[in-house]
C-alpha atoms as a PDB file:
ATOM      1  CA  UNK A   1     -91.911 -33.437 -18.123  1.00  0.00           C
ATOM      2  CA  UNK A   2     -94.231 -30.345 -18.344  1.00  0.00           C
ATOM      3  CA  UNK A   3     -95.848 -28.622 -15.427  1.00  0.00           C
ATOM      4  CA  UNK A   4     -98.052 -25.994 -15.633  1.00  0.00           C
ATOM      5  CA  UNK A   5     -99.882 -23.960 -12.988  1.00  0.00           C
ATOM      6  CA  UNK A   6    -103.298 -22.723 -13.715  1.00  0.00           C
ATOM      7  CA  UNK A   7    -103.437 -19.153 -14.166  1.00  0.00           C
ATOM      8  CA  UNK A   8    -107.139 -19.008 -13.148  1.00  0.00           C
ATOM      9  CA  UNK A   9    -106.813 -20.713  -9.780  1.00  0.00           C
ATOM     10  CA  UNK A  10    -105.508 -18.925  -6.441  1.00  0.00           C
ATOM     11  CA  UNK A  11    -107.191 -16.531  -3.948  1.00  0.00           C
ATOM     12  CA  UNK A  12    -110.232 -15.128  -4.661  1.00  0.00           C
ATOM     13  CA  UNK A  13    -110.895 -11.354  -4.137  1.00  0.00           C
ATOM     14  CA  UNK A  14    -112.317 -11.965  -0.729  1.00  0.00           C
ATOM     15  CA  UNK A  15    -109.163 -13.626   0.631  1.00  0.00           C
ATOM     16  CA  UNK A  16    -106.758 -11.398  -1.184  1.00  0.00           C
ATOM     17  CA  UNK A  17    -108.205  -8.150   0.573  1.00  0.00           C
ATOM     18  CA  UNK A  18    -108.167  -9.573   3.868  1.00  0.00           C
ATOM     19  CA  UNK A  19    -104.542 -10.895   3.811  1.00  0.00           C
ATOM     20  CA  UNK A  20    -103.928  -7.539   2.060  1.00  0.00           C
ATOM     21  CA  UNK A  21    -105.472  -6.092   5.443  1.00  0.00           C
ATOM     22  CA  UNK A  22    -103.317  -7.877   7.907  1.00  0.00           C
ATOM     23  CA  UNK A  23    -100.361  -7.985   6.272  1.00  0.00           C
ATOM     24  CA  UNK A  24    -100.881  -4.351   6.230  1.00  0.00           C
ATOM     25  CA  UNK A  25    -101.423  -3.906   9.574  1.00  0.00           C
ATOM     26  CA  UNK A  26     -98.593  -5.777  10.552  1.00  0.00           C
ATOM     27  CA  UNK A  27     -96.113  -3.555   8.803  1.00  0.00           C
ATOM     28  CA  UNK A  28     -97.737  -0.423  10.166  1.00  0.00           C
ATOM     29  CA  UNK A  29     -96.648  -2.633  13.348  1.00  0.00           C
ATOM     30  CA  UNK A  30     -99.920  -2.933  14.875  1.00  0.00           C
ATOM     31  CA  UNK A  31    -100.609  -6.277  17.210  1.00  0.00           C
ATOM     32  CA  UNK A  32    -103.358  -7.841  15.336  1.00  0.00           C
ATOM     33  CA  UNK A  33    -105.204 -11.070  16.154  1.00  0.00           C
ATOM     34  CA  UNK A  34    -107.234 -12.937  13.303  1.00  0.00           C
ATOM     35  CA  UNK A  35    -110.503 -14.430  14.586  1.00  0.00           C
ATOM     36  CA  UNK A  36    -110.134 -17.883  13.118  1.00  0.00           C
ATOM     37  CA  UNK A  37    -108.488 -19.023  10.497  1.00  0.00           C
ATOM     38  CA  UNK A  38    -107.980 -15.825   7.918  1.00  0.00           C
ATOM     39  CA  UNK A  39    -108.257 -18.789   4.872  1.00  0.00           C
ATOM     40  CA  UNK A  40    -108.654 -22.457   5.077  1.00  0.00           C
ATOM     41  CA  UNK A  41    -105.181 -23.147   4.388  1.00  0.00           C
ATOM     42  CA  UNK A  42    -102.707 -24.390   7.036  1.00  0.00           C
ATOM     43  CA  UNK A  43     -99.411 -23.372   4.999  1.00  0.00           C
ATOM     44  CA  UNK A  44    -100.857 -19.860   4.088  1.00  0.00           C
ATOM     45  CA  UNK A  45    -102.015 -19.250   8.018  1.00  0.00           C
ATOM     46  CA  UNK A  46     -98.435 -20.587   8.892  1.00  0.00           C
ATOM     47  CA  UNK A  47     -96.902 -18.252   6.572  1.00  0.00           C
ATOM     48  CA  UNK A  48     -98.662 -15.414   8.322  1.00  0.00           C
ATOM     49  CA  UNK A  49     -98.466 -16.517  11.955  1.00  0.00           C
ATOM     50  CA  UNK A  50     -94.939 -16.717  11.443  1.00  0.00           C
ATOM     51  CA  UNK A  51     -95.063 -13.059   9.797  1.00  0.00           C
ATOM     52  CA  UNK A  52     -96.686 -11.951  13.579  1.00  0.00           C
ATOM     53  CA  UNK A  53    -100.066 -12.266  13.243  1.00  0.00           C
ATOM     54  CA  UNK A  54    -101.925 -13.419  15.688  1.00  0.00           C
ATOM     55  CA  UNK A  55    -105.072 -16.204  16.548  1.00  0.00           C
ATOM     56  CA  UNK A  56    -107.931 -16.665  18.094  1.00  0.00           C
ATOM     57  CA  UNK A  57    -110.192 -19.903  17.795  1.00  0.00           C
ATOM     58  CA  UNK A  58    -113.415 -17.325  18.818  1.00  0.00           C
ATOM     59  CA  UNK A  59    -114.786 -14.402  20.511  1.00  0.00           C
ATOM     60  CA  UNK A  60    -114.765 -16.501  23.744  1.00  0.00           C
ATOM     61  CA  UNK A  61    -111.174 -15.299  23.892  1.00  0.00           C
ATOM     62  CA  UNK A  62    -112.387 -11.191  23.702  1.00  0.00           C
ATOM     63  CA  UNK A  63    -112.604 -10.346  27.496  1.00  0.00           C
ATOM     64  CA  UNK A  64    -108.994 -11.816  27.640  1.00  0.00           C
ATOM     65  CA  UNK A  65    -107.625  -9.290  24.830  1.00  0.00           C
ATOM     66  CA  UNK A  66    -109.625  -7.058  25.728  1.00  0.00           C
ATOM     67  CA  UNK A  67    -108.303  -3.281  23.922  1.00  0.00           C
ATOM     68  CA  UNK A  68    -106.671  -5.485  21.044  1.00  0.00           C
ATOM     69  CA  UNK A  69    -106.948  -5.143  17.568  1.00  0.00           C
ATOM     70  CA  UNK A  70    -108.751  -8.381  15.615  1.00  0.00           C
ATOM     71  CA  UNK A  71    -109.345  -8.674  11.958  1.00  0.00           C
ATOM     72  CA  UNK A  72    -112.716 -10.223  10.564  1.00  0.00           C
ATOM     73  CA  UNK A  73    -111.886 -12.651   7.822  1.00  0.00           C
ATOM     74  CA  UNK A  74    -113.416 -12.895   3.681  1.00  0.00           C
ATOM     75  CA  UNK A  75    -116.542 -15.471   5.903  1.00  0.00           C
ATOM     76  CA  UNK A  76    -117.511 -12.601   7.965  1.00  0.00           C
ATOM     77  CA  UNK A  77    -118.806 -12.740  11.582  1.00  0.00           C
ATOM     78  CA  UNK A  78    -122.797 -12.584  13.211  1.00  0.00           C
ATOM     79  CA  UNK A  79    -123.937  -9.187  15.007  1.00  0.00           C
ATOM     80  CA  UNK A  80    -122.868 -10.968  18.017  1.00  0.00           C
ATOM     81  CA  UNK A  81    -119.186 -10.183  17.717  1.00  0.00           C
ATOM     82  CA  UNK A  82    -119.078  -6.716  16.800  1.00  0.00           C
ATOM     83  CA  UNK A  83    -121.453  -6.174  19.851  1.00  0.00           C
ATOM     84  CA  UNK A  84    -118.715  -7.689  22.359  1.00  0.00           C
ATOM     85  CA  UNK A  85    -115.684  -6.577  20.258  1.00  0.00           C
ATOM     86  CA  UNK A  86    -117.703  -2.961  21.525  1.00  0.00           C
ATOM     87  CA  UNK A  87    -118.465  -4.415  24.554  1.00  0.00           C
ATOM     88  CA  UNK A  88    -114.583  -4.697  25.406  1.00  0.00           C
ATOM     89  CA  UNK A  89    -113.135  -1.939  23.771  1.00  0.00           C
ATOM     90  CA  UNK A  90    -111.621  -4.399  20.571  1.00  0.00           C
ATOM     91  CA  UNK A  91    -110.746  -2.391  17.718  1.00  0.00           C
ATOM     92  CA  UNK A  92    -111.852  -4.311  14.517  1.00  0.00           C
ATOM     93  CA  UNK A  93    -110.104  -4.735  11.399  1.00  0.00           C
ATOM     94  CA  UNK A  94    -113.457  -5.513   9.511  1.00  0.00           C
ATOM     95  CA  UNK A  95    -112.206  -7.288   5.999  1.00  0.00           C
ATOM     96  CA  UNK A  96    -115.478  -9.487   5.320  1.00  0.00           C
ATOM     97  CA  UNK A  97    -116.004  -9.801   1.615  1.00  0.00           C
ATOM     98  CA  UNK A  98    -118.022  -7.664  -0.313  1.00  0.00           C
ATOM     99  CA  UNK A  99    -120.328 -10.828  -1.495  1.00  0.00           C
ATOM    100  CA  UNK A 100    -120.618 -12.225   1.846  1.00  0.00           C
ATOM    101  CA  UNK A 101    -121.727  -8.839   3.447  1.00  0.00           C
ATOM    102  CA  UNK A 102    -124.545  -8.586   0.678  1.00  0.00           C
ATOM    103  CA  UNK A 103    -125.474 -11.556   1.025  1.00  0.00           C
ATOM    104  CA  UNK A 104    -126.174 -11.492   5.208  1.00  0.00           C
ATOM    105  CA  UNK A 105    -128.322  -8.142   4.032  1.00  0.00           C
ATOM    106  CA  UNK A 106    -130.230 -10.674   2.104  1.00  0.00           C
ATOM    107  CA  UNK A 107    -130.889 -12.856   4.685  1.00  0.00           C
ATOM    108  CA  UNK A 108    -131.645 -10.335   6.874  1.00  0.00           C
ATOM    109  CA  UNK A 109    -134.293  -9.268   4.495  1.00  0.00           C
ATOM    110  CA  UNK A 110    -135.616 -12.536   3.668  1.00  0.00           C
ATOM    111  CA  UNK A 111    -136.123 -13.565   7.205  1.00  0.00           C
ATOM    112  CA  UNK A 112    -137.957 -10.832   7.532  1.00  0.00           C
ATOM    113  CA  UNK A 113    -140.243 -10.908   4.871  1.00  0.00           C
ATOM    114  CA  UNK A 114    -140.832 -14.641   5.716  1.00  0.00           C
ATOM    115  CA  UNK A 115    -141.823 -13.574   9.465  1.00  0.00           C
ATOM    116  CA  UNK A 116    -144.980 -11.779   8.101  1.00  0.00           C
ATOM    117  CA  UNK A 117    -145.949 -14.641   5.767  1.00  0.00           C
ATOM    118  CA  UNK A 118    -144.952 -17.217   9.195  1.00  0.00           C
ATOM    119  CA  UNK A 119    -142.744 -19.198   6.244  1.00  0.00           C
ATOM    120  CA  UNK A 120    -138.915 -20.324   6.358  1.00  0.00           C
ATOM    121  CA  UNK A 121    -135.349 -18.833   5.210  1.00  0.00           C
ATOM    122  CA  UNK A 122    -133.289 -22.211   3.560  1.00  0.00           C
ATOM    123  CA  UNK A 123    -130.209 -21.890   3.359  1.00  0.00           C
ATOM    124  CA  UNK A 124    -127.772 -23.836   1.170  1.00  0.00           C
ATOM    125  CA  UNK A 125    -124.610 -24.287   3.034  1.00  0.00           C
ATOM    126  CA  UNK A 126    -122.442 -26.308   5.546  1.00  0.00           C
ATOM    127  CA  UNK A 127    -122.973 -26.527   8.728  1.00  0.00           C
ATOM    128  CA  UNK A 128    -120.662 -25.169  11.100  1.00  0.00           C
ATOM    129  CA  UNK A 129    -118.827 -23.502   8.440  1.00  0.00           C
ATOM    130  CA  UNK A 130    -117.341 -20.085   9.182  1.00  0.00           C
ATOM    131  CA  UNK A 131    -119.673 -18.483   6.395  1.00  0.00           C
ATOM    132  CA  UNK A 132    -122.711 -20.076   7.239  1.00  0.00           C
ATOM    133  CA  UNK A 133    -122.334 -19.741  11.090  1.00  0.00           C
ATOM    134  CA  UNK A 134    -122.083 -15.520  10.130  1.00  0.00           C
ATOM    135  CA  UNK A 135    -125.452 -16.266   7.829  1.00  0.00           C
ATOM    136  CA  UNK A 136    -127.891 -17.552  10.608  1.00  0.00           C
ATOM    137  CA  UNK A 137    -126.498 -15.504  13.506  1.00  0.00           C
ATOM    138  CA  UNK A 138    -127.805 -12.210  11.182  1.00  0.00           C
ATOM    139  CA  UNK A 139    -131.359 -13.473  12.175  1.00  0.00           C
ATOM    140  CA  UNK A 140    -130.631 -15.071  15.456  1.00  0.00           C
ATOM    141  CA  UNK A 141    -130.180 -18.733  14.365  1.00  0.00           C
ATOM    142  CA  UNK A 142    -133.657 -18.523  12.979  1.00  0.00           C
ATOM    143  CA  UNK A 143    -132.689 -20.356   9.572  1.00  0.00           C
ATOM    144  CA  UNK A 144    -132.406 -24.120   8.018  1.00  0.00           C
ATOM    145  CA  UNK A 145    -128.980 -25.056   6.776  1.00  0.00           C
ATOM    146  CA  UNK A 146    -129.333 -27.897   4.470  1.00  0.00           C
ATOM    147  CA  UNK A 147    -126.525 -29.529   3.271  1.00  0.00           C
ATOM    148  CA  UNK A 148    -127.911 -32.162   0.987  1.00  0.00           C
ATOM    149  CA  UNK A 149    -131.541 -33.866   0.296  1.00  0.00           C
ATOM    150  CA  UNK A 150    -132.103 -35.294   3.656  1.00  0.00           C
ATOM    151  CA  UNK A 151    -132.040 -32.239   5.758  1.00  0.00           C
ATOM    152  CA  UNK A 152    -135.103 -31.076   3.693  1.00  0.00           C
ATOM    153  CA  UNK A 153    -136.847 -33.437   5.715  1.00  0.00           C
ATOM    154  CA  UNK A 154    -136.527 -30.886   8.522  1.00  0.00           C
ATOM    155  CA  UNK A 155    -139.027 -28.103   6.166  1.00  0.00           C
ATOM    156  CA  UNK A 156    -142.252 -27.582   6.339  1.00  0.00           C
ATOM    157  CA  UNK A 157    -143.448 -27.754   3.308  1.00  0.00           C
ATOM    158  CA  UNK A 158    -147.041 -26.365   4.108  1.00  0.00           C
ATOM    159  CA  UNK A 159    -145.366 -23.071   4.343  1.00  0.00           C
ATOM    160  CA  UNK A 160    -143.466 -20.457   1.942  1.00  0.00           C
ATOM    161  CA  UNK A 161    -139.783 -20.852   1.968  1.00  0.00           C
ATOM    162  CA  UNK A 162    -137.352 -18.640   0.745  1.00  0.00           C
ATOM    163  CA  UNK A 163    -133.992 -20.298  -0.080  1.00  0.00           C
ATOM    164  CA  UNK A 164    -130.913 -18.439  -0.340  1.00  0.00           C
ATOM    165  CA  UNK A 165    -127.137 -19.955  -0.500  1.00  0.00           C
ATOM    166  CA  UNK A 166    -123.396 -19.813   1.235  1.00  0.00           C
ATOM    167  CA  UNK A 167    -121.685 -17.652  -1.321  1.00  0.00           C
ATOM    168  CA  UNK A 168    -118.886 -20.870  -2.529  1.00  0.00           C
ATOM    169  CA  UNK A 169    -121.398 -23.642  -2.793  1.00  0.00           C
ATOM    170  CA  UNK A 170    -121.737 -25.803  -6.257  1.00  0.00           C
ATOM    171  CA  UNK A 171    -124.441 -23.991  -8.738  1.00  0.00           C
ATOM    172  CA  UNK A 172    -125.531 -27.697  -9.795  1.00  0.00           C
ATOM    173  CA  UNK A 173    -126.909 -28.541  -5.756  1.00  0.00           C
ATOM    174  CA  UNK A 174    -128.372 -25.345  -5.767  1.00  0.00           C
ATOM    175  CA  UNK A 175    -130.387 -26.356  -8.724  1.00  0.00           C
ATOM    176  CA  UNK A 176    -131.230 -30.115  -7.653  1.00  0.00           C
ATOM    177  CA  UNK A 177    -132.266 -28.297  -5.068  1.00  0.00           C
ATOM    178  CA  UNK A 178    -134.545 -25.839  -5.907  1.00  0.00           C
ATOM    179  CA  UNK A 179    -136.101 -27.999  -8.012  1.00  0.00           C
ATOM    180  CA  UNK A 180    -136.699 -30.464  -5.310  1.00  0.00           C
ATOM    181  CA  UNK A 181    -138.102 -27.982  -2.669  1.00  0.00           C
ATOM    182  CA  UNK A 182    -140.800 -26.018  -5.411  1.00  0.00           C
ATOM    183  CA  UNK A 183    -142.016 -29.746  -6.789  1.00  0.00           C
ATOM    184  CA  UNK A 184    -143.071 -30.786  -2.783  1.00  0.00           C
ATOM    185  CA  UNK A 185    -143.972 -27.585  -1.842  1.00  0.00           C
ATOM    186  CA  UNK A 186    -147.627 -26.349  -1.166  1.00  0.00           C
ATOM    187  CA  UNK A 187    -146.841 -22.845  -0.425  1.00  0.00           C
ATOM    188  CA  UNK A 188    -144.792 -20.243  -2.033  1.00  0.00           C
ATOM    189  CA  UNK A 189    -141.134 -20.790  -2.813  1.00  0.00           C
ATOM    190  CA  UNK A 190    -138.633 -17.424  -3.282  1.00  0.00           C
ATOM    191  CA  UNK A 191    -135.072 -18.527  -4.820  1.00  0.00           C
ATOM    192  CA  UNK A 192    -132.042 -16.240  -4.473  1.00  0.00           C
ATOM    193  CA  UNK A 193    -129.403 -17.342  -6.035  1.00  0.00           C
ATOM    194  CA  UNK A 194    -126.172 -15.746  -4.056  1.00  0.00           C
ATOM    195  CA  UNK A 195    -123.327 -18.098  -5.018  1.00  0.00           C
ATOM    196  CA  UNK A 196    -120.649 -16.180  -6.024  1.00  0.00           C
ATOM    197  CA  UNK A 197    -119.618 -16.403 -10.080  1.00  0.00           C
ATOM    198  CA  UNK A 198    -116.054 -15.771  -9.355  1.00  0.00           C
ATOM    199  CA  UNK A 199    -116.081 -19.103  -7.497  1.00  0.00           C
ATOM    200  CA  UNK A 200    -118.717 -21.055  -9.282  1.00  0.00           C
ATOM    201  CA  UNK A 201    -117.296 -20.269 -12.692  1.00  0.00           C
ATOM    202  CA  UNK A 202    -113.999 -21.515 -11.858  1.00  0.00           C
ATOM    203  CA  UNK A 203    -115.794 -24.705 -12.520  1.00  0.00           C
ATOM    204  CA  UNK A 204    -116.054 -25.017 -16.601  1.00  0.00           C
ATOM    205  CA  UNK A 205    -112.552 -23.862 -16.659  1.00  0.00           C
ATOM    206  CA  UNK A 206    -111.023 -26.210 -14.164  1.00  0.00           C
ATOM    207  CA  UNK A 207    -112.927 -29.211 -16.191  1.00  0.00           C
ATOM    208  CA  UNK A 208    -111.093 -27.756 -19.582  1.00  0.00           C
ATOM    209  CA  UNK A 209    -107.918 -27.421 -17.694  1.00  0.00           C
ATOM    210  CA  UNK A 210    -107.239 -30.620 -16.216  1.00  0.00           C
ATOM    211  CA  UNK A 211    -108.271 -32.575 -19.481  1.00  0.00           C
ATOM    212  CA  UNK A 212    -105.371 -31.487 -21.124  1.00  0.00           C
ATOM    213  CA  UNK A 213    -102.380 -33.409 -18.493  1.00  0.00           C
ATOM    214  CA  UNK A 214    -101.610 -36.857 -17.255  1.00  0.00           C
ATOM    215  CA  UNK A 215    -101.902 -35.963 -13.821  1.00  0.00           C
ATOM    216  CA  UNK A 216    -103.659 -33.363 -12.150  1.00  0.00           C
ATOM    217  CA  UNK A 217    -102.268 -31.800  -8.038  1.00  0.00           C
ATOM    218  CA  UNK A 218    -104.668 -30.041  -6.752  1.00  0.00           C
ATOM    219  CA  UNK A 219    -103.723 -27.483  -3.662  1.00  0.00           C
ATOM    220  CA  UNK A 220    -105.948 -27.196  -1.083  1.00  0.00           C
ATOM    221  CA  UNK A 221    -106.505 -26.539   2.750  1.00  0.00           C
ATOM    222  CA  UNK A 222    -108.346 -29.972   4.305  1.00  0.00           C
ATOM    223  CA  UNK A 223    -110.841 -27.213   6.148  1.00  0.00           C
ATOM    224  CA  UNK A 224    -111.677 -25.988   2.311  1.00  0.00           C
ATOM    225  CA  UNK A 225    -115.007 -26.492   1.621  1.00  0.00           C
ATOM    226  CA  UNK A 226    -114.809 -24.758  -1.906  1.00  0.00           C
ATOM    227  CA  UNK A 227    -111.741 -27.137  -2.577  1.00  0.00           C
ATOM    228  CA  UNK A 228    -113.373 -29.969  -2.049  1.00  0.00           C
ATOM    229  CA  UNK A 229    -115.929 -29.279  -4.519  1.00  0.00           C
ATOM    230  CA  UNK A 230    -113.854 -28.057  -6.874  1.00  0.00           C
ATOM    231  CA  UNK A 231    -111.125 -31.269  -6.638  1.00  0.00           C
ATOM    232  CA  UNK A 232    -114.242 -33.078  -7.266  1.00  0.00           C
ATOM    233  CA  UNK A 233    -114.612 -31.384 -10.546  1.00  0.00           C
ATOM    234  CA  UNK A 234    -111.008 -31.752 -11.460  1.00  0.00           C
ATOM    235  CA  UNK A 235    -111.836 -35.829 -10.509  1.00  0.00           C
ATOM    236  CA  UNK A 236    -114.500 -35.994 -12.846  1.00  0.00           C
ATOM    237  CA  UNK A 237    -112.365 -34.554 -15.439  1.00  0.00           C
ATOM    238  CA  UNK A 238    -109.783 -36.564 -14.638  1.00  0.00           C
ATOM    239  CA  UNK A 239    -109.490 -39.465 -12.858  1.00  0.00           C
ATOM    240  CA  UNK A 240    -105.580 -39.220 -12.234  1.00  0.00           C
ATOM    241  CA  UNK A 241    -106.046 -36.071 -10.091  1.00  0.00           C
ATOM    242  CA  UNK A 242    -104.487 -35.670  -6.501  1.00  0.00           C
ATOM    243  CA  UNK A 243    -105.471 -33.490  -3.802  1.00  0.00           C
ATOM    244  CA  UNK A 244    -102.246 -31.916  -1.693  1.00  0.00           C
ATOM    245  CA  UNK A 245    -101.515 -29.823   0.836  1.00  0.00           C
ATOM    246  CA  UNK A 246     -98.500 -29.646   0.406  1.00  0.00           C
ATOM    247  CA  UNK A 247     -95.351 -30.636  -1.281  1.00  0.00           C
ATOM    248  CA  UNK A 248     -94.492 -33.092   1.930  1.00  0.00           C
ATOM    249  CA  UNK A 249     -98.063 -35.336   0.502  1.00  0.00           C
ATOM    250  CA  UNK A 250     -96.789 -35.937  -3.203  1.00  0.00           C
ATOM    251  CA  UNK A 251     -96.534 -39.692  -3.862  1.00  0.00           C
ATOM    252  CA  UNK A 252     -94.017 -40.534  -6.847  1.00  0.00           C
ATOM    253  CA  UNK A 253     -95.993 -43.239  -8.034  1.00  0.00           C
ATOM    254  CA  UNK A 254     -98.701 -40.773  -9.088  1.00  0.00           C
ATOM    255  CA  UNK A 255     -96.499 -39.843 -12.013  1.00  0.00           C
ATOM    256  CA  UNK A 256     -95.998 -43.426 -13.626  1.00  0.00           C
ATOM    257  CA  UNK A 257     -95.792 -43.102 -17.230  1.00  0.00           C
ATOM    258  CA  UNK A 258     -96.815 -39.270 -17.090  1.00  0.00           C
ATOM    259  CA  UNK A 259     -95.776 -36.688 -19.640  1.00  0.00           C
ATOM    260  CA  UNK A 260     -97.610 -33.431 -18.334  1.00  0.00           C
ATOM    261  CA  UNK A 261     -98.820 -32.534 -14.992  1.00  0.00           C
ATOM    262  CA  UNK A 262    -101.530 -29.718 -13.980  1.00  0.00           C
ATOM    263  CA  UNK A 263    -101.328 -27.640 -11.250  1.00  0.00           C
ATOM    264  CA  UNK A 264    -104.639 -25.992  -9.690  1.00  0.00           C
ATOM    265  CA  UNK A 265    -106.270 -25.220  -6.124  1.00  0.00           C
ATOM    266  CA  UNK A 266    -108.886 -23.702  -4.700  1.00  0.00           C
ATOM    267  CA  UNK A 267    -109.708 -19.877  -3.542  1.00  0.00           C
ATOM    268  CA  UNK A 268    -107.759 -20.227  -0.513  1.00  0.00           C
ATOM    269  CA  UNK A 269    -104.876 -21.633  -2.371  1.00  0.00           C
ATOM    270  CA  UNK A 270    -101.596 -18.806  -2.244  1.00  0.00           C
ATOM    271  CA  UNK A 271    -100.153 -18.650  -5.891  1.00  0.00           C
ATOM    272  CA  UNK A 272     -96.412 -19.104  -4.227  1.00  0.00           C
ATOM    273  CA  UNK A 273     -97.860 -22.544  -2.725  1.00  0.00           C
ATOM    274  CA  UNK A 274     -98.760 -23.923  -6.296  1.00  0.00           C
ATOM    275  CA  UNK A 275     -95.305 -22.308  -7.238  1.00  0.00           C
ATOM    276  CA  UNK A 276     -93.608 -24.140  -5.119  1.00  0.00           C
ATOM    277  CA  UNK A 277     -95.376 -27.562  -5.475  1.00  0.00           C
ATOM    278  CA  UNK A 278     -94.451 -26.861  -9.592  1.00  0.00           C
ATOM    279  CA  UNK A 279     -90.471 -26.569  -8.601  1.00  0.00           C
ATOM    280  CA  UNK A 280     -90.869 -29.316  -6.586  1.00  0.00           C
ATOM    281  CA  UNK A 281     -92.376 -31.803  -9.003  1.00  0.00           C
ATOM    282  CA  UNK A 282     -89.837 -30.192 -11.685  1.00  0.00           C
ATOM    283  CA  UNK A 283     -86.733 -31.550  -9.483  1.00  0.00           C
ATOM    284  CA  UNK A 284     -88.245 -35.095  -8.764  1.00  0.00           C
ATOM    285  CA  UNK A 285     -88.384 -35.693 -12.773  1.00  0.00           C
ATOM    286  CA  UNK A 286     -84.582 -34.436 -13.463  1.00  0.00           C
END
């Protein structure tokens, strides 16, 4: 049987640097604590917990670790932390990603254009995600995360809007989007489009990619937003296509008269995961 890993799928630059950062830190043997999840992927935060790094579930948890070191994941964090990271002498570790950083200057700036115009900043995201949470506290909360058409419901559409997105969302919903806020608008509409290209245009190739196997595993994190839209591209591609974990999920059945088998994930999916998954499929067909 052939199994093949994509080349093209794996962490993103954002996650790289900030695992680059606390592994780092760890071998300089500094006591570091990650403020959530550093990527939504249990095995990969397992792999580094295990390595000494540290978690917190928020920055409820600062006045107990208070003089600690704590590293800002690739989603970034609102004002709000670094002010009580200050507040309680925390040294910070800041690895948000590049993209994500420009992108809360953005909405900083859009929010307040839109306050002199009394109009609304949109933003295309997932609420309660990590990302988006670090989005609307840049302006206080004073945003509207919509998810899908029915949360538009919530604009005003007597007033300008400016819409803006979370960095991994699809480029296709953005669209359908846009479209659908400037037709029932009566005001003006400003569109930013800030989803990142290094995660949207993983897209085309993964539908090329998993067109050529049988089967299709795809690796992801169940907290990955950005896998879940991209297993639903592999899907579409191909219906045979599996969404993992890890190894421990595989189903044998899956490979029922199967020649070739694809390999993929999502931008919080370690290369040595999809590795492993390969071997592991590899020694069930010998």
């Amino acid at each position: 049987m052939i199994v093949e890993i994509d080349e093209k799928s794996g962490f993103c630059f954002g996650v790289v640097n900030a695992i680059t950062q606390a592994e780092d830190s760890l071998e300089k043997g500094l006591k570091v604590f990650c403020l959530g999840d550093i990527v939504h992927n249990r095995v990969e935060v397992s792999r580094l917990e295990q390595s000494g790094l540290g978690f917190i579930k928020s920055r409820d948890v600062f006045p107990e670790i208070a003089g600690e070191t704590v590293l800002i994941r690739a989603h970034g964090e609102p004002p709000a932390t670094y002010r009580l990271a200050e507040k309680y002498g925390i040294k910070l570790i800041d690895a948000t990603c590049p993209v994500v950083a420009g992108l809360q200057k953005k909405i900083v700036s859009a929010h307040k254009q839109m306050q002199e115009v009394n109009g609304q900043v949109v933003i295309l995201g997932k609420k309660g995600h990590a990302e988006v949470v670090g989005l609307t506290g840049q302006v206080n909360e004073d945003a509207l995360v919509t998810e899908n058409f029915d949360d538009l419901e919530a604009l005003d559409f007597t007033r300008p809007i400016y819409l803006l997105s979370q960095t991994t969302q699809s480029l296709e919903l953005f669209s359908t989007i846009k479209d659908e806020i400037t037709n029932r608008s009566q005001s003006t509409v400003i569109v930013k489009d800030t989803i990142c290209r290094n995660v949207s245009d993983r897209n085309p190739h993964l539908k090329e990619f998993t067109s050529k196997y049988d089967v299709i595993i795809f690796v992801s994190g169940k907290k990955s937003s950005n896998g879940q839209a991209l297993f639903e591209t592999c899907l579409e591609a191909n219906p045979r296509s599996y969404k993992i974990e890890d190894e421990t999920e595989i189903q044998t059945p899956w490979f029922e008269s199967c020649s070739s088998v694809g390999i993929c994930g999502a931008t919080s999916t370690p290369k040595w995961l999809m590795e492993k998954i390969a071997s592991y499929i590899k020694d069930l067909h010998r």
